[in-house]
Protein backbone atom coordinates (compact mmCIF):
# COMPACT_ATOMS: atom_id res chain seq x y z
CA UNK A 1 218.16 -152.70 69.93
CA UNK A 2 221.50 -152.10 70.91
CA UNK A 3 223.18 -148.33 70.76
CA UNK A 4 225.01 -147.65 67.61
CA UNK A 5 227.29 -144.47 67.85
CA UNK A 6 227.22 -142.18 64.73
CA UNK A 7 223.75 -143.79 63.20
CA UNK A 8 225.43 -147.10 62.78
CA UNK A 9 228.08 -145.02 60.45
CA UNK A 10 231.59 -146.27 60.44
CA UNK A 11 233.93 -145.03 63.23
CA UNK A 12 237.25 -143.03 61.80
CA UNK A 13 239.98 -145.03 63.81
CA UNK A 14 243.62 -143.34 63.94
CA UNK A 15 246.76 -145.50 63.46
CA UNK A 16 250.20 -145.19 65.48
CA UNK A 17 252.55 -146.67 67.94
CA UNK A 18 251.83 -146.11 71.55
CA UNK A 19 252.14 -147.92 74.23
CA UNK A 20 249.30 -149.05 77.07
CA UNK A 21 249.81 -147.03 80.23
CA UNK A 22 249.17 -149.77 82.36
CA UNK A 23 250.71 -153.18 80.84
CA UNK A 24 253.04 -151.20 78.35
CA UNK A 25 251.58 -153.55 75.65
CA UNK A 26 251.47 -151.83 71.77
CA UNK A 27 248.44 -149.96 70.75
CA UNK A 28 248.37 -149.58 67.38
CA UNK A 29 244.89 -148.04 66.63
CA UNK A 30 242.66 -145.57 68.57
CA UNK A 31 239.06 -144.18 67.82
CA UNK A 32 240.27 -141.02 68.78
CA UNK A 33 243.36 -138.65 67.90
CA UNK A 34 245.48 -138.70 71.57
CA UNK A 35 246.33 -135.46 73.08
CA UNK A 36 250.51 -135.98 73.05
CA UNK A 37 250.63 -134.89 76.56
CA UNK A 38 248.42 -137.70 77.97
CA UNK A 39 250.32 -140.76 75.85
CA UNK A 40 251.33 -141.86 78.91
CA UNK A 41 247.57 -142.59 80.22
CA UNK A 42 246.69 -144.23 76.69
CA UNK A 43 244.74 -147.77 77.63
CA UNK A 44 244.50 -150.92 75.76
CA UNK A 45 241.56 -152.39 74.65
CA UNK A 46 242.14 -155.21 77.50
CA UNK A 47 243.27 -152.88 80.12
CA UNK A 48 240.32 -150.23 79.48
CA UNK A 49 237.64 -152.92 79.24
CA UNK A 50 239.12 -154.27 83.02
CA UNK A 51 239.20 -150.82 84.42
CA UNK A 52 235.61 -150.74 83.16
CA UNK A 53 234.39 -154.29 84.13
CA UNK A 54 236.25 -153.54 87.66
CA UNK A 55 234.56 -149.73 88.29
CA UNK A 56 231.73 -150.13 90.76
CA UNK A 57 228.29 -149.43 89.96
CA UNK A 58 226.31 -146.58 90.98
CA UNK A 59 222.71 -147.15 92.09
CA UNK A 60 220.82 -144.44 90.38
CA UNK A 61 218.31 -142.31 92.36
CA UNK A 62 214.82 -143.15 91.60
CA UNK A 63 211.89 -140.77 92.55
CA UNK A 64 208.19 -142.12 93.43
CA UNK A 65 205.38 -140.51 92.50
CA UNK A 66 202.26 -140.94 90.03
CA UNK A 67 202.82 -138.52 87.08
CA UNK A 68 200.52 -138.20 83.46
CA UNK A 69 202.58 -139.03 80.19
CA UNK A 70 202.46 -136.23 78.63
CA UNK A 71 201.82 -138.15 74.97
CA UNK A 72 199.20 -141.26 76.25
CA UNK A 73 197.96 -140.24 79.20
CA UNK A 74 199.86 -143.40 81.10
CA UNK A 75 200.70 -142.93 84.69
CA UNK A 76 204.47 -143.03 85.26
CA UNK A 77 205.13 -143.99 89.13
CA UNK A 78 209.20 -143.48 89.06
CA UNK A 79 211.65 -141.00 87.12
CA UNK A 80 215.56 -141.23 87.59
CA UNK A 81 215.29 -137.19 88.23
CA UNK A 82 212.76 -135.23 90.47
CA UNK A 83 210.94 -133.42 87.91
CA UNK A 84 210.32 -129.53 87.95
CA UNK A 85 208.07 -129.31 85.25
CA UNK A 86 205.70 -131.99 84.50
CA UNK A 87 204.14 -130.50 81.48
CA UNK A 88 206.24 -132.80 78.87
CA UNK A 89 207.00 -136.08 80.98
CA UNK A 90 207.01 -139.13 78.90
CA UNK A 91 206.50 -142.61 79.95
CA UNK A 92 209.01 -144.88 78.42
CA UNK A 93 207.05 -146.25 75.84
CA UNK A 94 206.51 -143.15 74.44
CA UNK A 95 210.06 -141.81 74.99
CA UNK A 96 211.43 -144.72 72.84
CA UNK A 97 209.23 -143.85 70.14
């Protein structure tokens, strides 16, 4: 299932004439209303998607252990966060749900 922002509802796009702050190509629509002072930092969809493609990936901190789910009973072995309470952990499957 992929993530769909707003509930799959449509995304209000504003409309302009700005220019990319790194190729100086036109940008014509945004999905958000740009703060005037930072046009100059305004990305096109090319440029933003290589800044993002290009950013190096963080390995995420995983912490061992042997946890109850909290809903089924399941043992959960690893959480990205070193829990303080353990009273409502979830195990994935029951997370999704």
């Amino acid at each position: 299932m992929a993530y769909e922002p707003n509930n799959g509802a449509d995304r209000k796009m504003y409309q302009g004439n700005w220019k990319c702050g790194k190729c100086g190509g036109a940008i014509t629509e945004l999905p958000f209303e740009p703060d005037p002072a930072r046009e100059d930092s305004l990305m096109c969809k090319d440029c933003h998607r290589a800044q993002r493609d290009s950013a190096p990936q963080r390995d995420r901190q995983m912490y061992e252990g042997n946890w109850p789910c909290s809903k089924c009973g399941g043992s959960i072995t690893q959480l990205p966060f070193e829990p303080r309470d353990t009273s409502n952990l979830m195990c994935r499957d029951c997370f999704r749900k």
